[in-house]
PDB file of N, CA and C in Angstrom:
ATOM      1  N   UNK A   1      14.839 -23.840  16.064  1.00  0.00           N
ATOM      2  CA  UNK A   1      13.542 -23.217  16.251  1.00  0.00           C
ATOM      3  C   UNK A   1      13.483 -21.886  15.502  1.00  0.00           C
ATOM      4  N   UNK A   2      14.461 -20.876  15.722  1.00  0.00           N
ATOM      5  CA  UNK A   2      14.878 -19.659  15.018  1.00  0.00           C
ATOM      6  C   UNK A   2      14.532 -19.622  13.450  1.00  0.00           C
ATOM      7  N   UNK A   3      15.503 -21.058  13.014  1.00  0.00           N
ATOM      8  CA  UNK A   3      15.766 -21.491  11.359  1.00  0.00           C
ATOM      9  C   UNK A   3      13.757 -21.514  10.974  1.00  0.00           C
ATOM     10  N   UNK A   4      13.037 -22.775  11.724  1.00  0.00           N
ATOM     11  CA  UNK A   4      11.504 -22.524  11.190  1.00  0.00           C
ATOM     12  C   UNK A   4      10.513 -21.223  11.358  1.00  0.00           C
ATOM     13  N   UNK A   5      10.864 -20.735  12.488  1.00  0.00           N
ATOM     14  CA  UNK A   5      10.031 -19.483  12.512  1.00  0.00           C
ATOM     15  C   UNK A   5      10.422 -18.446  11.641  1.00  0.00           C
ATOM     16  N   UNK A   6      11.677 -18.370  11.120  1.00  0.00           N
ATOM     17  CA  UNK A   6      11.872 -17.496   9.831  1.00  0.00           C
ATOM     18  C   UNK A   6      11.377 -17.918   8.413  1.00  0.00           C
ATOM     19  N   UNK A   7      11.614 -19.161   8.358  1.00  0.00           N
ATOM     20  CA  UNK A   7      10.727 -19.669   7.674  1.00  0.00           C
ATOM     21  C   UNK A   7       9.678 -19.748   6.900  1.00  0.00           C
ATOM     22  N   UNK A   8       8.524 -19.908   8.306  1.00  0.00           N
ATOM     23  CA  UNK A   8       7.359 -19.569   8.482  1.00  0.00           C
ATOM     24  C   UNK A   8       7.408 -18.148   8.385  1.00  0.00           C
ATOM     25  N   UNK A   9       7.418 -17.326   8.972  1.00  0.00           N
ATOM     26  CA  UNK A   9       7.231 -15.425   8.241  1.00  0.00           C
ATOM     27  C   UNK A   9       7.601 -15.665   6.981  1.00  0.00           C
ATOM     28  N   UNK A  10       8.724 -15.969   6.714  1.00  0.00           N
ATOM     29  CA  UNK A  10       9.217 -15.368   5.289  1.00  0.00           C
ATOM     30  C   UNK A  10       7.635 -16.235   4.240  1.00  0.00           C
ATOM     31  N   UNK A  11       6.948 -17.557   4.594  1.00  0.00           N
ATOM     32  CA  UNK A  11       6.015 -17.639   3.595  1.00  0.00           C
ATOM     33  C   UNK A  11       4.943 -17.243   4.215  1.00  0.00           C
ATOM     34  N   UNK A  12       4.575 -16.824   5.236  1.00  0.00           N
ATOM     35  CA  UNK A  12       3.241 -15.605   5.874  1.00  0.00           C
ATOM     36  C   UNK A  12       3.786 -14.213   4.801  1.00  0.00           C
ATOM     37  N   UNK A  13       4.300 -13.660   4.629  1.00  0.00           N
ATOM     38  CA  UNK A  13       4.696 -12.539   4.009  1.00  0.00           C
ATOM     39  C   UNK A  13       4.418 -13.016   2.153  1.00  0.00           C
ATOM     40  N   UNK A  14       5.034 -14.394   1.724  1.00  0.00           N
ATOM     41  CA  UNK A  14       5.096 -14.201   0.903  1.00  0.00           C
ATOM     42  C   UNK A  14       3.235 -14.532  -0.270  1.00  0.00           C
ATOM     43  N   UNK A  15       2.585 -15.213   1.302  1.00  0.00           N
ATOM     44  CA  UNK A  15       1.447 -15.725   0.721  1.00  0.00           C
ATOM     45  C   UNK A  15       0.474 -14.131   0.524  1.00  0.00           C
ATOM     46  N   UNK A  16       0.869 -13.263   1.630  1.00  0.00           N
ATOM     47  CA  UNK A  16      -0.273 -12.728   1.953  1.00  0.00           C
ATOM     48  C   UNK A  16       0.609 -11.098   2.394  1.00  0.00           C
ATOM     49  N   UNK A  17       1.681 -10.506   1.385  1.00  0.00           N
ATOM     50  CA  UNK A  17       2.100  -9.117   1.704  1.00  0.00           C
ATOM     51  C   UNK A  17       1.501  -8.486   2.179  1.00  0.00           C
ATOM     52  N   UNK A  18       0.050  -8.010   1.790  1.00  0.00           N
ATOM     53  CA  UNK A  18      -0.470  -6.552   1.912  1.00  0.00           C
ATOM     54  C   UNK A  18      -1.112  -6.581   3.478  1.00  0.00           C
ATOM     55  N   UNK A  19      -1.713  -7.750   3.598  1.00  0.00           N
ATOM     56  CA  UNK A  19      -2.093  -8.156   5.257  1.00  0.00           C
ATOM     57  C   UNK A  19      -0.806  -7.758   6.260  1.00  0.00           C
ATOM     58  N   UNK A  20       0.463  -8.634   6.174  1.00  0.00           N
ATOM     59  CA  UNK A  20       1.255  -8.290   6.995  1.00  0.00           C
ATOM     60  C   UNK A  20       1.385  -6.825   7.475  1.00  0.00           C
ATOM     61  N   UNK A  21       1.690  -5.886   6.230  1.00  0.00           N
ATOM     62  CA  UNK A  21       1.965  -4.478   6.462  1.00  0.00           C
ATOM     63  C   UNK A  21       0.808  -3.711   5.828  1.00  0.00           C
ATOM     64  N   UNK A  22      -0.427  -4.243   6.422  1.00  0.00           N
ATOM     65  CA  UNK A  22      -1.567  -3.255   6.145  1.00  0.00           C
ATOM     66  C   UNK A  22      -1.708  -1.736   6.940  1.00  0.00           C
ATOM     67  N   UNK A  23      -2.211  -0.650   5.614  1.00  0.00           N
ATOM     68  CA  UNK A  23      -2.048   0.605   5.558  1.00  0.00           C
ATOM     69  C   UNK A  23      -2.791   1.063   5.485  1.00  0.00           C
ATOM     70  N   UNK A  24      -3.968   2.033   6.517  1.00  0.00           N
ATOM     71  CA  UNK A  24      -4.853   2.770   5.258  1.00  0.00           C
ATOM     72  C   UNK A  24      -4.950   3.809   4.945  1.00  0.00           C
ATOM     73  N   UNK A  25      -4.751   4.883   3.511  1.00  0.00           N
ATOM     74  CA  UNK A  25      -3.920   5.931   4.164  1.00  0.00           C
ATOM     75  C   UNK A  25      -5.636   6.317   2.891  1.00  0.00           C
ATOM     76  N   UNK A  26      -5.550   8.214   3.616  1.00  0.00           N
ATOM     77  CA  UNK A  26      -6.749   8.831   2.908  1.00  0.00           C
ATOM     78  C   UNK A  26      -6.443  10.299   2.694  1.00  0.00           C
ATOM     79  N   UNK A  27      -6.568  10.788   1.653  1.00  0.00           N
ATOM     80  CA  UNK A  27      -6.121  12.252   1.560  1.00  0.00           C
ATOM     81  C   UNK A  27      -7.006  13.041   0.737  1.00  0.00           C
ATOM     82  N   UNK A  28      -7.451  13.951   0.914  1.00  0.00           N
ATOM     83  CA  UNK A  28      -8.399  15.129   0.620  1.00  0.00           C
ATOM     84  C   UNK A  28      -8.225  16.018   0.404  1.00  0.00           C
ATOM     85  N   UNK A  29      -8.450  16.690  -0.721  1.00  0.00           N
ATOM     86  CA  UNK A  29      -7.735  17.985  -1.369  1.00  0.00           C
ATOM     87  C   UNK A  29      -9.345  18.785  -2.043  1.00  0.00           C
ATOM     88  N   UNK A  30      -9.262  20.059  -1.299  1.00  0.00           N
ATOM     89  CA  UNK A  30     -10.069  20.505  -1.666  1.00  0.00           C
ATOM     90  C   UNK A  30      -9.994  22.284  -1.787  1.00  0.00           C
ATOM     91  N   UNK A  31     -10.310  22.809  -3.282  1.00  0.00           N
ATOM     92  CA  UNK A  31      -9.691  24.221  -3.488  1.00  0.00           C
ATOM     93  C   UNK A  31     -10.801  24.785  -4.206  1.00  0.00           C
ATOM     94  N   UNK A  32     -10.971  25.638  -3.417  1.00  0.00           N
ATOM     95  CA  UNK A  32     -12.471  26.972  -4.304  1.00  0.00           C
ATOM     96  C   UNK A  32     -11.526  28.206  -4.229  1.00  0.00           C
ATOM     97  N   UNK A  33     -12.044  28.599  -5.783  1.00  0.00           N
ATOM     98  CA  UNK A  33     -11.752  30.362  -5.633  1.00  0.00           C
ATOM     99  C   UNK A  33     -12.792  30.431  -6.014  1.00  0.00           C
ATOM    100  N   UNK A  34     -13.215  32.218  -5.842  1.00  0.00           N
ATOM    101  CA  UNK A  34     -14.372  33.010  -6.328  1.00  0.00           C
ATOM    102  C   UNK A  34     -13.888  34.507  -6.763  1.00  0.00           C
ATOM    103  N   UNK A  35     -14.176  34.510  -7.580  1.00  0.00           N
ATOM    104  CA  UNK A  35     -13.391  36.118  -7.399  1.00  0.00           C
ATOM    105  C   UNK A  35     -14.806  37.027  -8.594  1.00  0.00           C
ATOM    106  N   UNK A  36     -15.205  38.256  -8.241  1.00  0.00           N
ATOM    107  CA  UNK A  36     -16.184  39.124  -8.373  1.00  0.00           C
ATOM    108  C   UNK A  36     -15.651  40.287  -9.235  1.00  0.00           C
ATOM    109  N   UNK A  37     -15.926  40.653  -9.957  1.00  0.00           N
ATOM    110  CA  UNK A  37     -15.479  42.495 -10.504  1.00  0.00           C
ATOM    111  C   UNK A  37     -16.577  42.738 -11.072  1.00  0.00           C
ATOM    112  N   UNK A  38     -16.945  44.037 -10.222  1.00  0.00           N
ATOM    113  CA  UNK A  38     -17.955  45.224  -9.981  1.00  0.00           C
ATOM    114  C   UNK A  38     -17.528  46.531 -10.279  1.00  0.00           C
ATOM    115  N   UNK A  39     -18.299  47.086 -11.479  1.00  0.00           N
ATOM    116  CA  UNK A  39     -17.778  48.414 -11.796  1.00  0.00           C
ATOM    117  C   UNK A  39     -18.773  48.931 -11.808  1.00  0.00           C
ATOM    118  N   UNK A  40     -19.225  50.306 -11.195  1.00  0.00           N
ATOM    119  CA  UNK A  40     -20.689  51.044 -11.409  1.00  0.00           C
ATOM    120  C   UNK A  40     -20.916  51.939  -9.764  1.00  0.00           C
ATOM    121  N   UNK A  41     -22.290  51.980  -9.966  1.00  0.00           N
ATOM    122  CA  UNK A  41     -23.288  52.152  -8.455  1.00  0.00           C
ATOM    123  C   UNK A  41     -24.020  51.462  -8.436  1.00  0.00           C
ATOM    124  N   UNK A  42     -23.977  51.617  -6.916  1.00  0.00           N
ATOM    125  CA  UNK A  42     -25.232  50.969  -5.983  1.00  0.00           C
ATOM    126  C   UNK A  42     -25.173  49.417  -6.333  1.00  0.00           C
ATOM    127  N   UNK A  43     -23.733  48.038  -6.653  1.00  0.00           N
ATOM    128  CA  UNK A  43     -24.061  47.130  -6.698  1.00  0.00           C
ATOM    129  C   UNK A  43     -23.783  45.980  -5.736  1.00  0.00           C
ATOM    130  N   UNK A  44     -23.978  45.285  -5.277  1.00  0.00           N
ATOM    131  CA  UNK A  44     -24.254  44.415  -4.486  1.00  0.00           C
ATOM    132  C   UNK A  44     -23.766  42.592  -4.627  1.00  0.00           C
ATOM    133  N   UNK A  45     -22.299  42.534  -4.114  1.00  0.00           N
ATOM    134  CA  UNK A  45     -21.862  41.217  -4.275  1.00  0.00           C
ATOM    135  C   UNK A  45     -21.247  40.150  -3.178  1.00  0.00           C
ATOM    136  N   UNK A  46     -22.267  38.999  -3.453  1.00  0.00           N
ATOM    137  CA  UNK A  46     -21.895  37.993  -1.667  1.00  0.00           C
ATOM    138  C   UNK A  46     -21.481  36.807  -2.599  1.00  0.00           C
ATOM    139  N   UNK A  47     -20.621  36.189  -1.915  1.00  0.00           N
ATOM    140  CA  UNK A  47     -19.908  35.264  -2.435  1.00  0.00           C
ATOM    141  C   UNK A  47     -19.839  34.463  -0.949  1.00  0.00           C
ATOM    142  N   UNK A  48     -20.201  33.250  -1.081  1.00  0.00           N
ATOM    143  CA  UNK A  48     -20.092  32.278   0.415  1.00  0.00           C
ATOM    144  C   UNK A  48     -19.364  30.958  -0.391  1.00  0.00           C
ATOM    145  N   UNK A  49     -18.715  30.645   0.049  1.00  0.00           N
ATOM    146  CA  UNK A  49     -17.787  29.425   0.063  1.00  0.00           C
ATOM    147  C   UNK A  49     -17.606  28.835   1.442  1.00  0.00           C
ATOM    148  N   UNK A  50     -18.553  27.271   0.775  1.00  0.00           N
ATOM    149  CA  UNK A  50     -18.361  25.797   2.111  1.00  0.00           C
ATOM    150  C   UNK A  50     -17.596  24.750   1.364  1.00  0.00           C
ATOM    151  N   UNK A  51     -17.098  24.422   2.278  1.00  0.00           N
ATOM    152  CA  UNK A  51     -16.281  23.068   1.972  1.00  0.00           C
ATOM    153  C   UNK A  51     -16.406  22.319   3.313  1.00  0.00           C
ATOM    154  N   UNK A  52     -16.648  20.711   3.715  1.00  0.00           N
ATOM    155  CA  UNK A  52     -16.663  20.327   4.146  1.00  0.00           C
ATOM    156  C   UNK A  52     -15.925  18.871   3.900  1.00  0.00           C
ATOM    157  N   UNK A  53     -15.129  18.248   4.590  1.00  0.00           N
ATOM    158  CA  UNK A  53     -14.701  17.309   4.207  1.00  0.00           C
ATOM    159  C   UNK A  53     -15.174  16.065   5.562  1.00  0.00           C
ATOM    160  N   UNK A  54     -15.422  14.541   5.277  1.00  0.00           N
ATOM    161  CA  UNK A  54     -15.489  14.116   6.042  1.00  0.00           C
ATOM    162  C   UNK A  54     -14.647  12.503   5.698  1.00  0.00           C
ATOM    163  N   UNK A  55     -13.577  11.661   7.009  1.00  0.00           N
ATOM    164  CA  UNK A  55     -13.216  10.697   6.255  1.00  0.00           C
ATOM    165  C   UNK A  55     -13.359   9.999   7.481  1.00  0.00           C
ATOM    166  N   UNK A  56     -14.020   8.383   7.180  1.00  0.00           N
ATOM    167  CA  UNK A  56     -13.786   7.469   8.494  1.00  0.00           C
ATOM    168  C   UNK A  56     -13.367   6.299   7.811  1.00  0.00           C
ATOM    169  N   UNK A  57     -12.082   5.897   8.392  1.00  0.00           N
ATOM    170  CA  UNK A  57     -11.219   4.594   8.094  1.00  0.00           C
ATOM    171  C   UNK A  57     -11.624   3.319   9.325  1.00  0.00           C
ATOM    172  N   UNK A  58     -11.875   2.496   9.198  1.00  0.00           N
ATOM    173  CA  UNK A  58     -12.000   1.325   9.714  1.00  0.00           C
ATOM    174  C   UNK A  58     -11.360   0.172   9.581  1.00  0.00           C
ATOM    175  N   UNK A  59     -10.155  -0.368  10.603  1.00  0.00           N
ATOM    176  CA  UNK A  59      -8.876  -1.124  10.623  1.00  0.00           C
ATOM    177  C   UNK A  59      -9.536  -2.487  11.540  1.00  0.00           C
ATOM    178  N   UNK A  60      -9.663  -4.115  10.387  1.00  0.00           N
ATOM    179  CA  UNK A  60     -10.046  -4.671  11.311  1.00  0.00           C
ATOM    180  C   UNK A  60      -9.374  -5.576  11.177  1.00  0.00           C
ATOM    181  N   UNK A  61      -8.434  -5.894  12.794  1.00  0.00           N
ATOM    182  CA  UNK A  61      -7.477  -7.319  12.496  1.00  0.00           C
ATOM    183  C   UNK A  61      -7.781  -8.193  13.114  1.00  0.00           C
ATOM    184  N   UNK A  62      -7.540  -9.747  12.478  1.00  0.00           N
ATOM    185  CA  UNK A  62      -8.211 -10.694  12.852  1.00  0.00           C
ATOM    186  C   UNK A  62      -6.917 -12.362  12.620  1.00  0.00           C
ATOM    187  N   UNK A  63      -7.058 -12.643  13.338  1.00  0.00           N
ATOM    188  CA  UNK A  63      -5.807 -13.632  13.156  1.00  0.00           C
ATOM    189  C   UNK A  63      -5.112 -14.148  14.159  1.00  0.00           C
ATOM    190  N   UNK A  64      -3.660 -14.764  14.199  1.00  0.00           N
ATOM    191  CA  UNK A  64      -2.715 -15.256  15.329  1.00  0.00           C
ATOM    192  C   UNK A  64      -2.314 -14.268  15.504  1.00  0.00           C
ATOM    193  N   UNK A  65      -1.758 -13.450  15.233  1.00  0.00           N
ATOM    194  CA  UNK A  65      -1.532 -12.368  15.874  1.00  0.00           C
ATOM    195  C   UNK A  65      -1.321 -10.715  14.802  1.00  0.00           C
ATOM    196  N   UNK A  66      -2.220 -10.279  15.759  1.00  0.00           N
ATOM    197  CA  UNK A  66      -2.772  -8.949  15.437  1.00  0.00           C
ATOM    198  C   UNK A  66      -2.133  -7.749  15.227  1.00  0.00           C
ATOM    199  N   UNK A  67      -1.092  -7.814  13.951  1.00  0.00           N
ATOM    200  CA  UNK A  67      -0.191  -6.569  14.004  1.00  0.00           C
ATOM    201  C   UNK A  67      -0.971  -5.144  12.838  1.00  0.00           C
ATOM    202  N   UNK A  68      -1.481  -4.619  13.283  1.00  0.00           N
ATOM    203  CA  UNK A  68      -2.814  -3.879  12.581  1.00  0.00           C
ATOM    204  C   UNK A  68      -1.831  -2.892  11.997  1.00  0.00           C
ATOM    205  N   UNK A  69      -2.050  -2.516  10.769  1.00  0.00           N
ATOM    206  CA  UNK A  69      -1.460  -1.381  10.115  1.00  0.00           C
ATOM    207  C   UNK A  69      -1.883  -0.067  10.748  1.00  0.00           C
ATOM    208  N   UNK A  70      -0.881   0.688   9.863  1.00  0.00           N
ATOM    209  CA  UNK A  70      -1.532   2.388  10.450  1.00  0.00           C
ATOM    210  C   UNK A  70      -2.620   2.757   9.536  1.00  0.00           C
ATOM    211  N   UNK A  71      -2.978   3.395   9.982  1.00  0.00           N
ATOM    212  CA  UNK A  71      -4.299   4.461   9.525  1.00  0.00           C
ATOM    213  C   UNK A  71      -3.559   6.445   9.124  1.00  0.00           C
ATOM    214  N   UNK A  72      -3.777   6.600   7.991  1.00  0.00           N
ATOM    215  CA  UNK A  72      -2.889   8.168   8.208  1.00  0.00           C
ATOM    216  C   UNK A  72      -4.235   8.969   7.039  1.00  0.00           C
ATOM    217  N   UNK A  73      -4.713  10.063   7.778  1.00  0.00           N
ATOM    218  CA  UNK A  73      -5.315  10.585   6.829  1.00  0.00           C
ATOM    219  C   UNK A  73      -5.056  11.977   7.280  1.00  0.00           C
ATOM    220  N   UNK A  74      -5.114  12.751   5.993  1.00  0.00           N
ATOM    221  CA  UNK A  74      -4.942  14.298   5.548  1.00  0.00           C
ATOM    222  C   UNK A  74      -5.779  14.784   4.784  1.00  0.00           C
ATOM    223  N   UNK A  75      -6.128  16.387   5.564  1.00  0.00           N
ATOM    224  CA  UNK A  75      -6.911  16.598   5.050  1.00  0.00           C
ATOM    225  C   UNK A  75      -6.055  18.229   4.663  1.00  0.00           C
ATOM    226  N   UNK A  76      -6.206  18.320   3.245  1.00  0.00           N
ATOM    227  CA  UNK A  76      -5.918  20.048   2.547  1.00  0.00           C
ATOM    228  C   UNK A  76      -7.128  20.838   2.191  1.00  0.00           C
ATOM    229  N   UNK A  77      -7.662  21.843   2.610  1.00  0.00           N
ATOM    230  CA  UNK A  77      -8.719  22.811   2.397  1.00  0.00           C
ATOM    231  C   UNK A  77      -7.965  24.209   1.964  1.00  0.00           C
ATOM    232  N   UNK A  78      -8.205  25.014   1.090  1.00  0.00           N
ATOM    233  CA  UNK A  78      -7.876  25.945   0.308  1.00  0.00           C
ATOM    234  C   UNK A  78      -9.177  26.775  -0.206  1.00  0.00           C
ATOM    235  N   UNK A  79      -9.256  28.211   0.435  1.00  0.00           N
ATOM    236  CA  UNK A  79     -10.545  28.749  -0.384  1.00  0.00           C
ATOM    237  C   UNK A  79      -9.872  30.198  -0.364  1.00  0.00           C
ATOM    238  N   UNK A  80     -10.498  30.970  -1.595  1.00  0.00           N
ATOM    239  CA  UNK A  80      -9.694  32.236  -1.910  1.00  0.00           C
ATOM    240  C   UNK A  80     -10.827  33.137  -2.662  1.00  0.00           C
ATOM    241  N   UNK A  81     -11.411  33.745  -1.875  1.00  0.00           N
ATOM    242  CA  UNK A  81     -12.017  34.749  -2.559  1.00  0.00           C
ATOM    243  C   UNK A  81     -11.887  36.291  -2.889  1.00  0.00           C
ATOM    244  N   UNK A  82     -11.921  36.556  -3.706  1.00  0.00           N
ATOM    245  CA  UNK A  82     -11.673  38.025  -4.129  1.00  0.00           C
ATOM    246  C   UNK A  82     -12.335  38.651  -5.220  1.00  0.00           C
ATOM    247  N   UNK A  83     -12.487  40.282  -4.649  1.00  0.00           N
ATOM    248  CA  UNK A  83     -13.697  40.850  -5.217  1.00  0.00           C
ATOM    249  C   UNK A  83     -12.360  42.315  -5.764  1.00  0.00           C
ATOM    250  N   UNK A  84     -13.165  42.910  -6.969  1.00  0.00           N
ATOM    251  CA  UNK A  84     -12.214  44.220  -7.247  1.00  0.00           C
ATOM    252  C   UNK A  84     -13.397  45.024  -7.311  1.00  0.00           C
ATOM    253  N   UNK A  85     -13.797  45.961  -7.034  1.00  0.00           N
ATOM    254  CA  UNK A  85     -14.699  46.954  -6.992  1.00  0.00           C
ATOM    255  C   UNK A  85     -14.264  48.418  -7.248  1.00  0.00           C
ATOM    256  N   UNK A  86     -14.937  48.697  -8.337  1.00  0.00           N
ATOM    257  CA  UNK A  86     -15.205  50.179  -8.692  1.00  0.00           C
ATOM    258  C   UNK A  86     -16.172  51.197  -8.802  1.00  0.00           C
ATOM    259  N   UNK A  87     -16.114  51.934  -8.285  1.00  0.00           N
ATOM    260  CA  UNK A  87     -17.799  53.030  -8.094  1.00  0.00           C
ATOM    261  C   UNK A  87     -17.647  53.269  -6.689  1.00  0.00           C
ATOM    262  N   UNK A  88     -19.273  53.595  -6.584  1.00  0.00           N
ATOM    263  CA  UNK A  88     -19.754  54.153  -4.998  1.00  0.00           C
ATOM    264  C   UNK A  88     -21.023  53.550  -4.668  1.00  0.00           C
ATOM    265  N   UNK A  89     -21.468  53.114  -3.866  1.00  0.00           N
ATOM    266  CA  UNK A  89     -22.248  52.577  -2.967  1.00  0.00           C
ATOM    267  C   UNK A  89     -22.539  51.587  -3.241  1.00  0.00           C
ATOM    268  N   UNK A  90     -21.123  50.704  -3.320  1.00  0.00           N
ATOM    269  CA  UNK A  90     -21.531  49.292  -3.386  1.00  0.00           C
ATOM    270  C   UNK A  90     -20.714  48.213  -2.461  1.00  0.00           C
ATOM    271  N   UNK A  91     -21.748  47.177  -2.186  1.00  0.00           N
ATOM    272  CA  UNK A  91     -21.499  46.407  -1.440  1.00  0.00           C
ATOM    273  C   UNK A  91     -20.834  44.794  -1.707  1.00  0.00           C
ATOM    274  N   UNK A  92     -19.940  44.340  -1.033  1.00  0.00           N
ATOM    275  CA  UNK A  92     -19.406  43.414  -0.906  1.00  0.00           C
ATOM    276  C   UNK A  92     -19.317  42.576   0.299  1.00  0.00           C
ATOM    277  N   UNK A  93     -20.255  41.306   0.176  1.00  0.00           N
ATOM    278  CA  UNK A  93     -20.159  40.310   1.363  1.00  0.00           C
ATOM    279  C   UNK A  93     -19.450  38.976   0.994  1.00  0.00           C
ATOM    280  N   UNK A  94     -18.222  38.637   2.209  1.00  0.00           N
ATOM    281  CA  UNK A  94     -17.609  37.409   1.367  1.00  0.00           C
ATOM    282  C   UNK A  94     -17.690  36.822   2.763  1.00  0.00           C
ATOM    283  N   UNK A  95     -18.499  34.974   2.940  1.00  0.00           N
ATOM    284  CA  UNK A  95     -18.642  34.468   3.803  1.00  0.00           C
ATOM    285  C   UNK A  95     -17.893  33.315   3.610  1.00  0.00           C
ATOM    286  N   UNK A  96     -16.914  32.677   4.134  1.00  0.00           N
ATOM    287  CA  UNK A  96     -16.228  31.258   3.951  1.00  0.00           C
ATOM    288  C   UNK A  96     -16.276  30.539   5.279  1.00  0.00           C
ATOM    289  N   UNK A  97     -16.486  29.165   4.606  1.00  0.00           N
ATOM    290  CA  UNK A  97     -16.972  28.005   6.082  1.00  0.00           C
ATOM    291  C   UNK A  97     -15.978  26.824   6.019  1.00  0.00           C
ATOM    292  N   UNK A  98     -15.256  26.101   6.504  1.00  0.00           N
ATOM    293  CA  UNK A  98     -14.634  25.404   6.280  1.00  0.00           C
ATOM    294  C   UNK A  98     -14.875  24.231   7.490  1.00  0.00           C
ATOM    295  N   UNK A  99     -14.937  22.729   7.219  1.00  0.00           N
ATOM    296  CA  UNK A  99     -14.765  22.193   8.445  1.00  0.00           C
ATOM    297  C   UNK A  99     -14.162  20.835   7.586  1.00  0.00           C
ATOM    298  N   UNK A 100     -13.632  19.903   8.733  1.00  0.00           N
ATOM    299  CA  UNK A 100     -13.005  18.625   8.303  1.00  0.00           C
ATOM    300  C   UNK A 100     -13.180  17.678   9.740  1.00  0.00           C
ATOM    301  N   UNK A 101     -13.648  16.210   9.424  1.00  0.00           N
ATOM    302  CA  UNK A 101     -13.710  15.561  10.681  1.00  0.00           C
ATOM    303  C   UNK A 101     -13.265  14.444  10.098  1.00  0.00           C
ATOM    304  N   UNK A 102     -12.320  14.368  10.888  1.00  0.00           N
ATOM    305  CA  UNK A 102     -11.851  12.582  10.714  1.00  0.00           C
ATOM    306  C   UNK A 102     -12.163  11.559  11.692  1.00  0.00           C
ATOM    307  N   UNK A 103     -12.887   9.728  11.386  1.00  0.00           N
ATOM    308  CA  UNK A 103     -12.699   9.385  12.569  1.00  0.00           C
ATOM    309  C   UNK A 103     -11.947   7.681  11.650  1.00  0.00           C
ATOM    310  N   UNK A 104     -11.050   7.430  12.859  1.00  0.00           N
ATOM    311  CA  UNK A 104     -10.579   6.139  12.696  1.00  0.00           C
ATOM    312  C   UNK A 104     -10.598   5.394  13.868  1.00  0.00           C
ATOM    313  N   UNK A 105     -10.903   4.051  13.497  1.00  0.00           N
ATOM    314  CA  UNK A 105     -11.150   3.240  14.363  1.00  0.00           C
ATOM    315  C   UNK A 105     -10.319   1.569  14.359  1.00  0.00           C
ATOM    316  N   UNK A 106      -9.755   1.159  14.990  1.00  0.00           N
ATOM    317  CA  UNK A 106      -8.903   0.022  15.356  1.00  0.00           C
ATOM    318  C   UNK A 106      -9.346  -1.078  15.726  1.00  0.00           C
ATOM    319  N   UNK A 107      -9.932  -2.286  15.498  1.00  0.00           N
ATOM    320  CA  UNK A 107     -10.492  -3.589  15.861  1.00  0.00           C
ATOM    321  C   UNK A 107      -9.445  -4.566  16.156  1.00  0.00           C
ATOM    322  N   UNK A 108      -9.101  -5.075  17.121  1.00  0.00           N
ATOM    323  CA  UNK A 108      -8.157  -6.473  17.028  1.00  0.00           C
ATOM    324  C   UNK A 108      -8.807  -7.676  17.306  1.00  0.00           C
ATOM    325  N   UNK A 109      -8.941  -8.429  17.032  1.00  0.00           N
ATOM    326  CA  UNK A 109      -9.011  -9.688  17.299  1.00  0.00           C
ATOM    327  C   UNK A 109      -8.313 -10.687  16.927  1.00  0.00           C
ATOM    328  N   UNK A 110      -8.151 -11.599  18.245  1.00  0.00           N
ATOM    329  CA  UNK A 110      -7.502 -12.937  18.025  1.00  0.00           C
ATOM    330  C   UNK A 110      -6.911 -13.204  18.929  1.00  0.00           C
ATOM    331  N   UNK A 111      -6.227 -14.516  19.020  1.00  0.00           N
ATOM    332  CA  UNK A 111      -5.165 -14.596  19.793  1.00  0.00           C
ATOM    333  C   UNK A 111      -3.928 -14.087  19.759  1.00  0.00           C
ATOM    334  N   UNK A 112      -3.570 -13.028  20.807  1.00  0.00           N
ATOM    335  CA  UNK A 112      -1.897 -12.484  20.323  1.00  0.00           C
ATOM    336  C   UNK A 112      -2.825 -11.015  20.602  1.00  0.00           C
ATOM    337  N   UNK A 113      -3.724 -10.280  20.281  1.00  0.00           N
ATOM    338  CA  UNK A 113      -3.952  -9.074  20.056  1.00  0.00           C
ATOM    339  C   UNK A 113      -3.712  -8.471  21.393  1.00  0.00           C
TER     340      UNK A 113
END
């Protein structure tokens, strides 16, 4: 019984790899600079930096039995602003927003799930 059920996997694997050890992986890389130089009077510098990232993975298994891969997502956000200022009566506004939402979701179906 042992001898056919190895068998059987070894040609489930060989018909259909990427199913067996399904993966879904997601990665996000996201980098702002800003950088300002102000020499004088009376000048006036705003610099706002958004980044928003959003990722939704959807895992749907369906079959004799339901061995669902992982789901792996990353998210990198990087923002760098910089101002050099020289003189007198001047202004510098630096606003940065950052957000990231991940959603993943897992379906099984079948017999075995």
């Amino acid at each position: 019984m042992n001898k056919f059920f190895g068998i059987g996997l070894l040609a489930a694997l060989a018909i259909a790899p990427s199913a067996a050890f399904a993966q879904q992986t997601s990665v996000t890389t996201q980098q702002q600079d800003q950088e300002a130089n102000v020499v004088g009077v009376g000048n006036t510098v705003v610099q706002q930096g958004d980044q928003f990232a959003h990722t939704r993975q959807i895992n749907i298994n369906r079959g004799f039995y339901c061995s669902g891969g992982s789901q792996v997502a990353a998210t990198v956000q990087n923002q760098s602003q910089k101002a050099n200022v020289a003189g007198a009566y001047n202004t510098v506004a630096q606003i940065g927003n950052q957000a990231a939402r991940t959603a993943q979701t897992q379906i099984s179906r079948g017999f075995g799930c």
